[in-house]
N, C-alpha and C. Protein backbone atom coordinates (compact mmCIF):
# COMPACT_ATOMS: atom_id res chain seq x y z
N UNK A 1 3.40 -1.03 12.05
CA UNK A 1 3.47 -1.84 10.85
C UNK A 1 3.79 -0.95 9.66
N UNK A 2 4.25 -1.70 8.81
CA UNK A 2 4.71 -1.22 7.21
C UNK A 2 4.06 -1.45 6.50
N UNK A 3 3.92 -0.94 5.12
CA UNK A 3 3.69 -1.71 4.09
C UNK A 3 3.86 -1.47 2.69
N UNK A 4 4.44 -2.04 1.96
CA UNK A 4 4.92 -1.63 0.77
C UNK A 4 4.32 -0.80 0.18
N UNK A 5 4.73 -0.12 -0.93
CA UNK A 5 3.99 0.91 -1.46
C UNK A 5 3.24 0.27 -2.69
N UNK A 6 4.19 -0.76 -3.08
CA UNK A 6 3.31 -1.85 -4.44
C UNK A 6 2.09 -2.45 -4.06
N UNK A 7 2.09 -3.37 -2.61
CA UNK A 7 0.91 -3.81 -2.18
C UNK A 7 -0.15 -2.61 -1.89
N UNK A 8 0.16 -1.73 -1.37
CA UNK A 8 -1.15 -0.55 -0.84
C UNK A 8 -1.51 -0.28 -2.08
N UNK A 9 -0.76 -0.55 -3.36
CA UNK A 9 -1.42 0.15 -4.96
C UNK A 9 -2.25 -0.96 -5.27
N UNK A 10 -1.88 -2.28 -4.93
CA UNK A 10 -2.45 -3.20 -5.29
C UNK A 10 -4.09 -2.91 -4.68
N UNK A 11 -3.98 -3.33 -3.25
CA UNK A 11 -4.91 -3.08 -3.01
C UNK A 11 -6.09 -1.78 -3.04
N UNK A 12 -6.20 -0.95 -3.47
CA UNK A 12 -6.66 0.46 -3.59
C UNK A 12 -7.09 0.11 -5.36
N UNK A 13 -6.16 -0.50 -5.70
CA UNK A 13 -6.76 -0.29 -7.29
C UNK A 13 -7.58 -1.71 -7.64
N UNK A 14 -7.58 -2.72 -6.84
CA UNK A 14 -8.29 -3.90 -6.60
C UNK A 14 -9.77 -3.37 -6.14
N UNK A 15 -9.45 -2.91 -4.93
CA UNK A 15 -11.02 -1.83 -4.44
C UNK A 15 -11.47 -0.89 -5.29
N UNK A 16 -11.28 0.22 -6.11
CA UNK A 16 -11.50 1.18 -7.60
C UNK A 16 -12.57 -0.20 -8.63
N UNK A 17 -11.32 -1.37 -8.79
CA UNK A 17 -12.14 -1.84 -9.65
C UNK A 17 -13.17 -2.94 -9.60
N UNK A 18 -13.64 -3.20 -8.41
CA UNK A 18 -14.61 -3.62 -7.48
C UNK A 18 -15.55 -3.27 -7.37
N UNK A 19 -15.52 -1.74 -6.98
CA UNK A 19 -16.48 -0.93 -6.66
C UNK A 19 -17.75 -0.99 -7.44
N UNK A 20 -18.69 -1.04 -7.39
CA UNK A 20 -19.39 -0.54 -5.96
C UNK A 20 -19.31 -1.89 -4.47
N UNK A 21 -19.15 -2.70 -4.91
CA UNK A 21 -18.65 -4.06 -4.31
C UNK A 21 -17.76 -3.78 -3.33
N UNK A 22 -17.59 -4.37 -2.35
CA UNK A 22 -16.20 -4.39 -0.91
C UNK A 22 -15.53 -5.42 -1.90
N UNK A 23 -13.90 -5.29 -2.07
CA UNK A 23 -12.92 -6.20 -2.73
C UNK A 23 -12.18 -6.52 -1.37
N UNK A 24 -12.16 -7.93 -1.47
CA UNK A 24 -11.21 -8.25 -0.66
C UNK A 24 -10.03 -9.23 -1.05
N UNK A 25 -8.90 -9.50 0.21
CA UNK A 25 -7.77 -9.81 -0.21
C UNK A 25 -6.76 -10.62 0.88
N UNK A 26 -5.76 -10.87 0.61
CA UNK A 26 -4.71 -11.88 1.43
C UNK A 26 -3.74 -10.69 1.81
N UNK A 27 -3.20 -10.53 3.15
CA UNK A 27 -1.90 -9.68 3.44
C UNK A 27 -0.85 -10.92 3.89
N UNK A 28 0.05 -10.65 3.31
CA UNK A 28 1.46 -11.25 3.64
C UNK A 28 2.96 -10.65 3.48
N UNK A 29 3.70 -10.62 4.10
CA UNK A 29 4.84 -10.28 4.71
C UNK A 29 5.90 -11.07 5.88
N UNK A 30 7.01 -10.34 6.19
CA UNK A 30 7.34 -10.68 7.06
C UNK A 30 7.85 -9.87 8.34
N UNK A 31 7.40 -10.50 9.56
CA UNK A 31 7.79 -9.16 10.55
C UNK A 31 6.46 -8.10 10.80
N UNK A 32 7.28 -6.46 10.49
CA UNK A 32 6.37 -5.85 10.48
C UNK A 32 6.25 -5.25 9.24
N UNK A 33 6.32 -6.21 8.47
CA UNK A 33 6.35 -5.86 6.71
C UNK A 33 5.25 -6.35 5.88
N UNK A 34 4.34 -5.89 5.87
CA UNK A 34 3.30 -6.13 4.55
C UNK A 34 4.16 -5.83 3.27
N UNK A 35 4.71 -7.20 2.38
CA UNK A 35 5.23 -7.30 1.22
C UNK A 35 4.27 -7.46 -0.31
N UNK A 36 2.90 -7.87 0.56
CA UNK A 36 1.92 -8.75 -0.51
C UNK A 36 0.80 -8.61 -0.24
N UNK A 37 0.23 -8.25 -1.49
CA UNK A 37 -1.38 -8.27 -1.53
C UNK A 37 -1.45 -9.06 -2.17
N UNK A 38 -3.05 -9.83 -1.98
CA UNK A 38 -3.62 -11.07 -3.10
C UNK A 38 -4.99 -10.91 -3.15
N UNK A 39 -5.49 -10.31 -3.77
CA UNK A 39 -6.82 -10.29 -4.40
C UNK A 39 -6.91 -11.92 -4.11
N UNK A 40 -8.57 -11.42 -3.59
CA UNK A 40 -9.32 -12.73 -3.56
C UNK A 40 -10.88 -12.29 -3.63
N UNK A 41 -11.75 -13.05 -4.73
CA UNK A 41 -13.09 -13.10 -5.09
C UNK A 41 -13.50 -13.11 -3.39
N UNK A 42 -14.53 -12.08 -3.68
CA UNK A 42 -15.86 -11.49 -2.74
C UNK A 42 -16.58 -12.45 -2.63
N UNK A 43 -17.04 -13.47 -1.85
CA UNK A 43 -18.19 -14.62 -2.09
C UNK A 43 -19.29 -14.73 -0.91
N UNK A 44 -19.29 -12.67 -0.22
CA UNK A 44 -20.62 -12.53 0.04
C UNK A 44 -21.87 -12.89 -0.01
N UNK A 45 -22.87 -12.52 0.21
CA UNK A 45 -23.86 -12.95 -0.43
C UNK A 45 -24.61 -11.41 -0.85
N UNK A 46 -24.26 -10.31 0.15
CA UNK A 46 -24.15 -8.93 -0.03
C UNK A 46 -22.88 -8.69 -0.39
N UNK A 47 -22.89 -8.60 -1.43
CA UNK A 47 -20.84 -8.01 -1.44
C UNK A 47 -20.61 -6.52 -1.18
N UNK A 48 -21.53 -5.52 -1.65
CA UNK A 48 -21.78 -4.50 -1.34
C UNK A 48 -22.00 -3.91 -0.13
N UNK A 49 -22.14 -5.07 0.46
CA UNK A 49 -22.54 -4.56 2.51
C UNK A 49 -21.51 -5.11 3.22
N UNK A 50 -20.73 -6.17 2.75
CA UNK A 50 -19.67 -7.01 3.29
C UNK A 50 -18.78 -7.98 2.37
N UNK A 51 -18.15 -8.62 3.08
CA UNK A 51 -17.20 -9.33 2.10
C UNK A 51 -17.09 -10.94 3.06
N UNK A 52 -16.58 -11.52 2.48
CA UNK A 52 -16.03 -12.91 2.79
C UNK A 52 -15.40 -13.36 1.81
N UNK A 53 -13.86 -14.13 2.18
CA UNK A 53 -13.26 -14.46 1.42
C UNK A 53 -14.04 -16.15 0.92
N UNK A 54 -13.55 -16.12 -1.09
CA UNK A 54 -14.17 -17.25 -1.46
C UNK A 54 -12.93 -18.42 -0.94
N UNK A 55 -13.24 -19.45 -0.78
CA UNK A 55 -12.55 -20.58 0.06
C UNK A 55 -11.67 -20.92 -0.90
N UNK A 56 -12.27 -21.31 -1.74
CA UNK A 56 -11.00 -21.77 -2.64
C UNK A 56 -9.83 -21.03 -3.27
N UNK A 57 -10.07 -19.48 -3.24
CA UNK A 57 -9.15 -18.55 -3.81
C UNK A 57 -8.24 -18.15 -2.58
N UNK A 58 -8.56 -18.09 -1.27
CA UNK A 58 -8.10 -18.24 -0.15
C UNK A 58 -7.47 -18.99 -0.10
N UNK A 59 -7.43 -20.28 -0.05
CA UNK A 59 -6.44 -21.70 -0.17
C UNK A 59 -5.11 -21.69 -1.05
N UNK A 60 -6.01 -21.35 -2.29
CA UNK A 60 -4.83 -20.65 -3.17
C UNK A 60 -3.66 -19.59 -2.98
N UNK A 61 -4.34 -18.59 -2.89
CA UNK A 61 -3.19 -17.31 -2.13
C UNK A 61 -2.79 -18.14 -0.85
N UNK A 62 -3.13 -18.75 0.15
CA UNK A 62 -2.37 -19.61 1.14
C UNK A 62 -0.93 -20.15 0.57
N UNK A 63 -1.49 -20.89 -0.30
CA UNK A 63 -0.54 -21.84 -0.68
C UNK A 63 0.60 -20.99 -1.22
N UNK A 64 0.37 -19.57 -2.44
CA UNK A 64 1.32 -18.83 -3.16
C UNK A 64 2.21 -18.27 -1.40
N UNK A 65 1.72 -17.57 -0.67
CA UNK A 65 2.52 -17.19 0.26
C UNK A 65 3.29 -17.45 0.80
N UNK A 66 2.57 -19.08 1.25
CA UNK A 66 3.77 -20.22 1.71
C UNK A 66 4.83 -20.35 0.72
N UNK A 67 4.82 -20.48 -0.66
CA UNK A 67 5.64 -20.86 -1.53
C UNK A 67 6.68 -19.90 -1.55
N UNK A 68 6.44 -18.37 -1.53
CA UNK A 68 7.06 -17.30 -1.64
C UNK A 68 8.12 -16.95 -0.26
N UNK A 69 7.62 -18.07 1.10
CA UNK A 69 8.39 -18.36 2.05
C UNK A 69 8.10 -17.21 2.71
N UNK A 70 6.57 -16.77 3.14
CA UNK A 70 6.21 -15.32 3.47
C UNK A 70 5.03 -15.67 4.75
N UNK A 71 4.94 -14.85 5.68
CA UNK A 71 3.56 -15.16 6.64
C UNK A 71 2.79 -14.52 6.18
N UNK A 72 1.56 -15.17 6.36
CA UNK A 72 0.19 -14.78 6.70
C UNK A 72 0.09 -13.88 7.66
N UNK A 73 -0.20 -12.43 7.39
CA UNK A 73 -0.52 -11.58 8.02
C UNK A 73 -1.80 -10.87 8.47
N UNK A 74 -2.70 -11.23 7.70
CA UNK A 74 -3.71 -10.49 7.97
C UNK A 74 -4.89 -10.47 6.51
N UNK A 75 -5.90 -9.87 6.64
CA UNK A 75 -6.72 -9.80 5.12
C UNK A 75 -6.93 -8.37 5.15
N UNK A 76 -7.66 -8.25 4.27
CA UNK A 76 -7.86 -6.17 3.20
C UNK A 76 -9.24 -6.71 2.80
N UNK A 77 -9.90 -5.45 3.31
CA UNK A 77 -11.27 -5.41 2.46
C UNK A 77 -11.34 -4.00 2.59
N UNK A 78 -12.12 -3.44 1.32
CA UNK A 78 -12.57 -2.43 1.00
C UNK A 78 -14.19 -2.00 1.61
N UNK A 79 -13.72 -0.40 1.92
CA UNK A 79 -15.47 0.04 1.96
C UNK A 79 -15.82 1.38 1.27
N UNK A 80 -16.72 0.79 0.02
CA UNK A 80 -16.84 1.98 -1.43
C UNK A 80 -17.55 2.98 -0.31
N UNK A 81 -18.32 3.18 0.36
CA UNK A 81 -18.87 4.29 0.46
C UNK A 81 -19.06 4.94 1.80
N UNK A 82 -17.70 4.31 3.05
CA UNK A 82 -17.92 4.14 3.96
C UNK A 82 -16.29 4.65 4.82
N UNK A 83 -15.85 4.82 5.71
CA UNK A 83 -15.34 5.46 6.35
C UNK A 83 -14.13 4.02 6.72
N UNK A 84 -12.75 4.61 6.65
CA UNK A 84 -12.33 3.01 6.88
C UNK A 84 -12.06 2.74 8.52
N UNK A 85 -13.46 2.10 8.79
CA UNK A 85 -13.62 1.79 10.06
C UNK A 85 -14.51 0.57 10.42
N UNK A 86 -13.71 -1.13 11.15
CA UNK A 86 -14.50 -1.67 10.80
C UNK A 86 -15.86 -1.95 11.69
N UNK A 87 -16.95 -2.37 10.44
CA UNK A 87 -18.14 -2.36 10.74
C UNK A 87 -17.97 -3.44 11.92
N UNK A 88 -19.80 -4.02 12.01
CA UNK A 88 -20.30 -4.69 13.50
C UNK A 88 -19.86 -6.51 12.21
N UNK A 89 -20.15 -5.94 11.23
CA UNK A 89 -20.02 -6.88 10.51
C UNK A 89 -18.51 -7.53 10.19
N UNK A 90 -17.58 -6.78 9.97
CA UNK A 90 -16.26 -6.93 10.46
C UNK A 90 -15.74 -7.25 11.36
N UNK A 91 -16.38 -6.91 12.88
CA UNK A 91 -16.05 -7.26 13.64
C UNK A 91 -16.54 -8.90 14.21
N UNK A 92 -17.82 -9.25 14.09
CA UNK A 92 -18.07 -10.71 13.85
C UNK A 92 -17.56 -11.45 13.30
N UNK A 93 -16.98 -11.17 12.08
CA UNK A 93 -15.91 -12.06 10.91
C UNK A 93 -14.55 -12.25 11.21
N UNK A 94 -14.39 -11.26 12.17
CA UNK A 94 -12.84 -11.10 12.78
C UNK A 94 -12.30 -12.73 13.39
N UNK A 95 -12.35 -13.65 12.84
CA UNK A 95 -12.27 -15.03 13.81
C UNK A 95 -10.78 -15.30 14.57
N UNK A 96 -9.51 -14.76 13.85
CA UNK A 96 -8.45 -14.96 14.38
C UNK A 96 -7.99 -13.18 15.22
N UNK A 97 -7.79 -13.10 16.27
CA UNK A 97 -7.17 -11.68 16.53
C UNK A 97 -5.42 -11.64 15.97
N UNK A 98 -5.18 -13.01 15.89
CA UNK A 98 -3.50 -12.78 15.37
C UNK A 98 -3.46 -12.28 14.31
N UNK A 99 -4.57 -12.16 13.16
CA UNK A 99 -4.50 -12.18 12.03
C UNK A 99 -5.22 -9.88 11.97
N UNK A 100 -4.05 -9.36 10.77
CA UNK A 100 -4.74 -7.89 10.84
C UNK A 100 -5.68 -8.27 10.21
N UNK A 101 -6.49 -6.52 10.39
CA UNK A 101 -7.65 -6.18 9.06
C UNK A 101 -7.35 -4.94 8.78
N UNK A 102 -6.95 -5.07 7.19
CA UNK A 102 -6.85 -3.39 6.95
C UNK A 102 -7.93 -3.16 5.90
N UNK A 103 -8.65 -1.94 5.75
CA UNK A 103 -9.47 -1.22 5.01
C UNK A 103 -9.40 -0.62 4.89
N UNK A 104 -9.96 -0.08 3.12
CA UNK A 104 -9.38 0.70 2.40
C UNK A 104 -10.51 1.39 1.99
N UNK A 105 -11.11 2.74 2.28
CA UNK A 105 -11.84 3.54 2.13
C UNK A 105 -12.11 4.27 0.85
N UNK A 106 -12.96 4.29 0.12
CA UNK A 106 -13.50 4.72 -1.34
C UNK A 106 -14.09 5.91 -1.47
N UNK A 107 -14.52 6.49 0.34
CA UNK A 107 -15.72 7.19 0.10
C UNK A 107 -15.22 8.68 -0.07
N UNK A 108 -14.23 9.26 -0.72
CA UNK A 108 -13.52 10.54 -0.91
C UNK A 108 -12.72 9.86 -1.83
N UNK A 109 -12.47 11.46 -3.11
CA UNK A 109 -11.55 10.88 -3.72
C UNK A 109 -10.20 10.34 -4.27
N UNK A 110 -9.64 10.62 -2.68
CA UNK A 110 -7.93 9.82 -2.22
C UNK A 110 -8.42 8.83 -1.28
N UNK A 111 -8.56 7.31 -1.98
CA UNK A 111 -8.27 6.57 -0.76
C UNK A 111 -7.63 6.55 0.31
N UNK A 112 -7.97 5.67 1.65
CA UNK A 112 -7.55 6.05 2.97
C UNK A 112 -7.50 4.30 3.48
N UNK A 113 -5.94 4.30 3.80
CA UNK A 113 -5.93 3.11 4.50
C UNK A 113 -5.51 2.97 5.90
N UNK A 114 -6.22 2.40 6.44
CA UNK A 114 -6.73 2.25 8.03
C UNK A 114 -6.23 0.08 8.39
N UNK A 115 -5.18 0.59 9.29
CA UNK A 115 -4.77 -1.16 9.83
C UNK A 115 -5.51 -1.29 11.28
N UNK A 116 -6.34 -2.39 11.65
CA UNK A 116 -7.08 -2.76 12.86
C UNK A 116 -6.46 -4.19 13.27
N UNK A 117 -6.54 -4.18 14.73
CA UNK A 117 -6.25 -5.43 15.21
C UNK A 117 -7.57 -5.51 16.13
N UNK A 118 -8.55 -7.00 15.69
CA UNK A 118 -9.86 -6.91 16.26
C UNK A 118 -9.52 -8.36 17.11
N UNK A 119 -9.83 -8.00 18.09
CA UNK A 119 -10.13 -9.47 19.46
C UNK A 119 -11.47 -9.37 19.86
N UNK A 120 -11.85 -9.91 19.22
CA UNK A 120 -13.71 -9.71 20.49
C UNK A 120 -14.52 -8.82 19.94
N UNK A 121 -14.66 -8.06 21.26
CA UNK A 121 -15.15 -6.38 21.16
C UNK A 121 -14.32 -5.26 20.96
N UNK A 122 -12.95 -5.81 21.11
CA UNK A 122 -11.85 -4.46 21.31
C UNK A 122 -11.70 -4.52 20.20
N UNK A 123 -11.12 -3.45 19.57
CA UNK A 123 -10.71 -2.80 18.33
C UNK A 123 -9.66 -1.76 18.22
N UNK A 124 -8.76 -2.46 18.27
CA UNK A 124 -7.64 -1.21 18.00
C UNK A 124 -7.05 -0.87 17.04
N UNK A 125 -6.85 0.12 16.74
CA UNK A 125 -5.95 1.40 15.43
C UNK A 125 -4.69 0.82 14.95
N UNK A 126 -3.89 0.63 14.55
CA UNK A 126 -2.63 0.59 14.37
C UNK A 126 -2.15 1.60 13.27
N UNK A 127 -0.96 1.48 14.11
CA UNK A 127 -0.22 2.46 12.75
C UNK A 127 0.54 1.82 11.59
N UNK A 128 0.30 2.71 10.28
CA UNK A 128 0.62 1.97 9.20
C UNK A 128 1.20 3.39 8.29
N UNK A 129 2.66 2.77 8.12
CA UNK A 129 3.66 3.30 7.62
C UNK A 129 3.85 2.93 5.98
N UNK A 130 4.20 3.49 5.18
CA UNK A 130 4.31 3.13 3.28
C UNK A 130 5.96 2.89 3.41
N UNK A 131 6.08 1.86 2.50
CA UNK A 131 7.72 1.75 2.49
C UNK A 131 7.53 1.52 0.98
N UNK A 132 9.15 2.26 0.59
CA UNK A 132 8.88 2.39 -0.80
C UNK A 132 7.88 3.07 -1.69
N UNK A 133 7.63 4.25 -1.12
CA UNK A 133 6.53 4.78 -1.52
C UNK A 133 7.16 6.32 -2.17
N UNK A 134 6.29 6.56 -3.75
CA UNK A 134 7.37 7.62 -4.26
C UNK A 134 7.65 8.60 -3.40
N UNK A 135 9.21 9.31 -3.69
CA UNK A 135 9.36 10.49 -2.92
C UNK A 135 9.11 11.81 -3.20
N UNK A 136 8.10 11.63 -4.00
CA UNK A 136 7.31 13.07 -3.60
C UNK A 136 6.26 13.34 -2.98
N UNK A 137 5.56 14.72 -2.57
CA UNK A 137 4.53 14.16 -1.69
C UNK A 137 3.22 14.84 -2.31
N UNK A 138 2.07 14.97 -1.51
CA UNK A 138 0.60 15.05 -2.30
C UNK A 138 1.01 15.89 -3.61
N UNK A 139 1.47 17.16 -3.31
CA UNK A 139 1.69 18.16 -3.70
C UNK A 139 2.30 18.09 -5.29
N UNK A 140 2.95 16.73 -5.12
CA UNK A 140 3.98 16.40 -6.44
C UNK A 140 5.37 17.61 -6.30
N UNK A 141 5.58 18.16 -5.22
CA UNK A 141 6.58 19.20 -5.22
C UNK A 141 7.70 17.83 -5.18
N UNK A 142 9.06 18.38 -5.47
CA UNK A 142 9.77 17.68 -5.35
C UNK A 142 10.86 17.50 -3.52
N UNK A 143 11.58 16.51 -2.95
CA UNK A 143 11.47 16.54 -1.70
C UNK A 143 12.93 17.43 -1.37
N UNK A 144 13.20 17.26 -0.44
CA UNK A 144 14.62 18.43 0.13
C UNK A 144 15.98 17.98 -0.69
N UNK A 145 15.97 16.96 -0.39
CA UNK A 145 16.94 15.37 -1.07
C UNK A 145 17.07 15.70 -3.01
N UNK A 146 15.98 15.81 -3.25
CA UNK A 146 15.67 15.70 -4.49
C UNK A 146 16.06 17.12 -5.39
N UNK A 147 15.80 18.08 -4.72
CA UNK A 147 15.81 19.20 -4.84
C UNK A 147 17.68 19.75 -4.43
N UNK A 148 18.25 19.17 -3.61
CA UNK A 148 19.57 18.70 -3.47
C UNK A 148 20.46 18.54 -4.63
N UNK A 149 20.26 17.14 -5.12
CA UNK A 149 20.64 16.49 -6.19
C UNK A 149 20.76 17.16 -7.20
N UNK A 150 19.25 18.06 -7.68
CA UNK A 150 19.30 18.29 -9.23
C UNK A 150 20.41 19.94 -8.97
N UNK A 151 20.36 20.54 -8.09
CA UNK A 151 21.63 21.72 -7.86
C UNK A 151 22.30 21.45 -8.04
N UNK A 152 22.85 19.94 -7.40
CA UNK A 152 24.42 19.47 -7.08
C UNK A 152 25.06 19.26 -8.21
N UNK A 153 23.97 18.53 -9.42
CA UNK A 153 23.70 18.46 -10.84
C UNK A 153 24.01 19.52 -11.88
N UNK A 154 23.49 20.08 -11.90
CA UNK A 154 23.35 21.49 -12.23
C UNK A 154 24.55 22.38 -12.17
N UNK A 155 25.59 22.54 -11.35
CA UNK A 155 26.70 22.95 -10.41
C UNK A 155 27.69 22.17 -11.03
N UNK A 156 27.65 20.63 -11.56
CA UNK A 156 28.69 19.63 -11.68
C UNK A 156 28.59 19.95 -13.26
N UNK A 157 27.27 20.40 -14.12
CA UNK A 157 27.46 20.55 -15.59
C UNK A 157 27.87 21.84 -15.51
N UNK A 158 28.02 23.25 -15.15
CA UNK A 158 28.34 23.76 -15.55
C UNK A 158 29.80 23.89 -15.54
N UNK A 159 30.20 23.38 -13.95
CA UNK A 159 31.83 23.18 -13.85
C UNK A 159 32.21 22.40 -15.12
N UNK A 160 31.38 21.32 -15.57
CA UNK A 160 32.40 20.17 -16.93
C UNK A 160 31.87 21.44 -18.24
N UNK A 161 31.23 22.36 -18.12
CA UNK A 161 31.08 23.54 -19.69
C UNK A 161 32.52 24.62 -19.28
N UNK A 162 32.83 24.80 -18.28
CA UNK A 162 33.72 25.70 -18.14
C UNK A 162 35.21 25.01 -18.77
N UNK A 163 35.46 24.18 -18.18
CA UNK A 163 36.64 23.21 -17.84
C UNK A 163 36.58 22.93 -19.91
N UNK A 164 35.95 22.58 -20.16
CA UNK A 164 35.38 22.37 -21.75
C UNK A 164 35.97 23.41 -22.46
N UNK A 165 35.49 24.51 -21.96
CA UNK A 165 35.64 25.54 -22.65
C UNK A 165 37.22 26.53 -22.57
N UNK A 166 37.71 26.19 -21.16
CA UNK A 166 38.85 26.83 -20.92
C UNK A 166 40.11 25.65 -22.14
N UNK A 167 39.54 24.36 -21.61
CA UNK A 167 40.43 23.71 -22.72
C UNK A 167 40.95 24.10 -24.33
N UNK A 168 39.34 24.02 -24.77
CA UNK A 168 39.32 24.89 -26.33
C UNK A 168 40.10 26.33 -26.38
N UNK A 169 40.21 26.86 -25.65
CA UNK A 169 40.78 28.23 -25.45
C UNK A 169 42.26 28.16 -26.38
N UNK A 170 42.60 28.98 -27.37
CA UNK A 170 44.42 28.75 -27.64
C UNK A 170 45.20 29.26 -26.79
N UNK A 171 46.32 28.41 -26.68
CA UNK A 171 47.35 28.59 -25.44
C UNK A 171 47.74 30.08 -25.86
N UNK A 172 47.55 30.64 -24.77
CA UNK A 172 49.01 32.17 -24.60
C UNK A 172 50.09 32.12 -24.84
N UNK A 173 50.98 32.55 -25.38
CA UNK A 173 52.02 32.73 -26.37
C UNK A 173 53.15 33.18 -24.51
């Protein structure tokens, strides 16, 4: 699976401003494309130990997804202080296996997002890829591509200062 780089900001900065609270949310896309996050109110009764989506804000993001002509993929919940791995409690709530669960980990300070596909008792990993996600990396160094460009750049102004300059030159007699 994919997922945009706008939605993974969405969600991560939805969870930040949640916190200490689990934030949770709507995934939608199409394919193997997470295009969309949708915040949706926590209506736990522990929000801090778990999450449940509130019904009516659920219905809502339903309805926006459908409108946007997008599937229902899956939900996002956050865990402020906890490893993104889901709990016994996650796994009980799990009611559809068609549907993902991704979580988004608080407890270090680079969030960590983790995609699960839960049936039952089984629990499996999936892999989750960023699309559209800037091209630089932790480091902020700039990438091979990038580093390419600004030479190629660089190389193309000084050729148009030469060419400039040979022009201005007075003709030879």
């Amino acid at each position: 699976m994919r997922i945009a780089y706008s939605a993974a900001r969405t969600i991560v900065e939805h969870a930040a401003a949640r916190s200490p609270r689990e934030a949770c949310g709507l995934l939608a896309g199409k394919g193997a494309l997470i295009s969309l996050a949708l915040p949706v109110a926590n209506a736990a009764a522990m929000p801090e130990q778990e999450f449940a989506l509130a019904p009516d804000e659920q219905l809502r993001g339903l309805k926006e997804i459908d409108e946007r002509g997008l599937d229902w993929l899956g939900v996002y919940h956050s865990h402020p202080v906890s490893p993104p791995i889901p709990s016994q409690s996650d796994r009980s709530g799990a009611v559809d296996s068609a549907l993902l669960q991704l979580i988004v980990s608080l407890e270090n300070p680079k969030p960590r997002l983790k995609l699960w596909r839960i049936d039952g008792a089984t629990v499996l990993p999936l892999e989750l890829d960023f699309a559209g996600a800037p091209s630089t990396d932790d480091a902020g160094e700039l990438t091979s591509n990038q580093r390419l460009g600004m030479l190629a750049a660089g190389l193309l102004s000084v050729l148009a200062l030469l060419a400039m300059a040979m022009a201005l030159l007075p003709p030879t007699p």
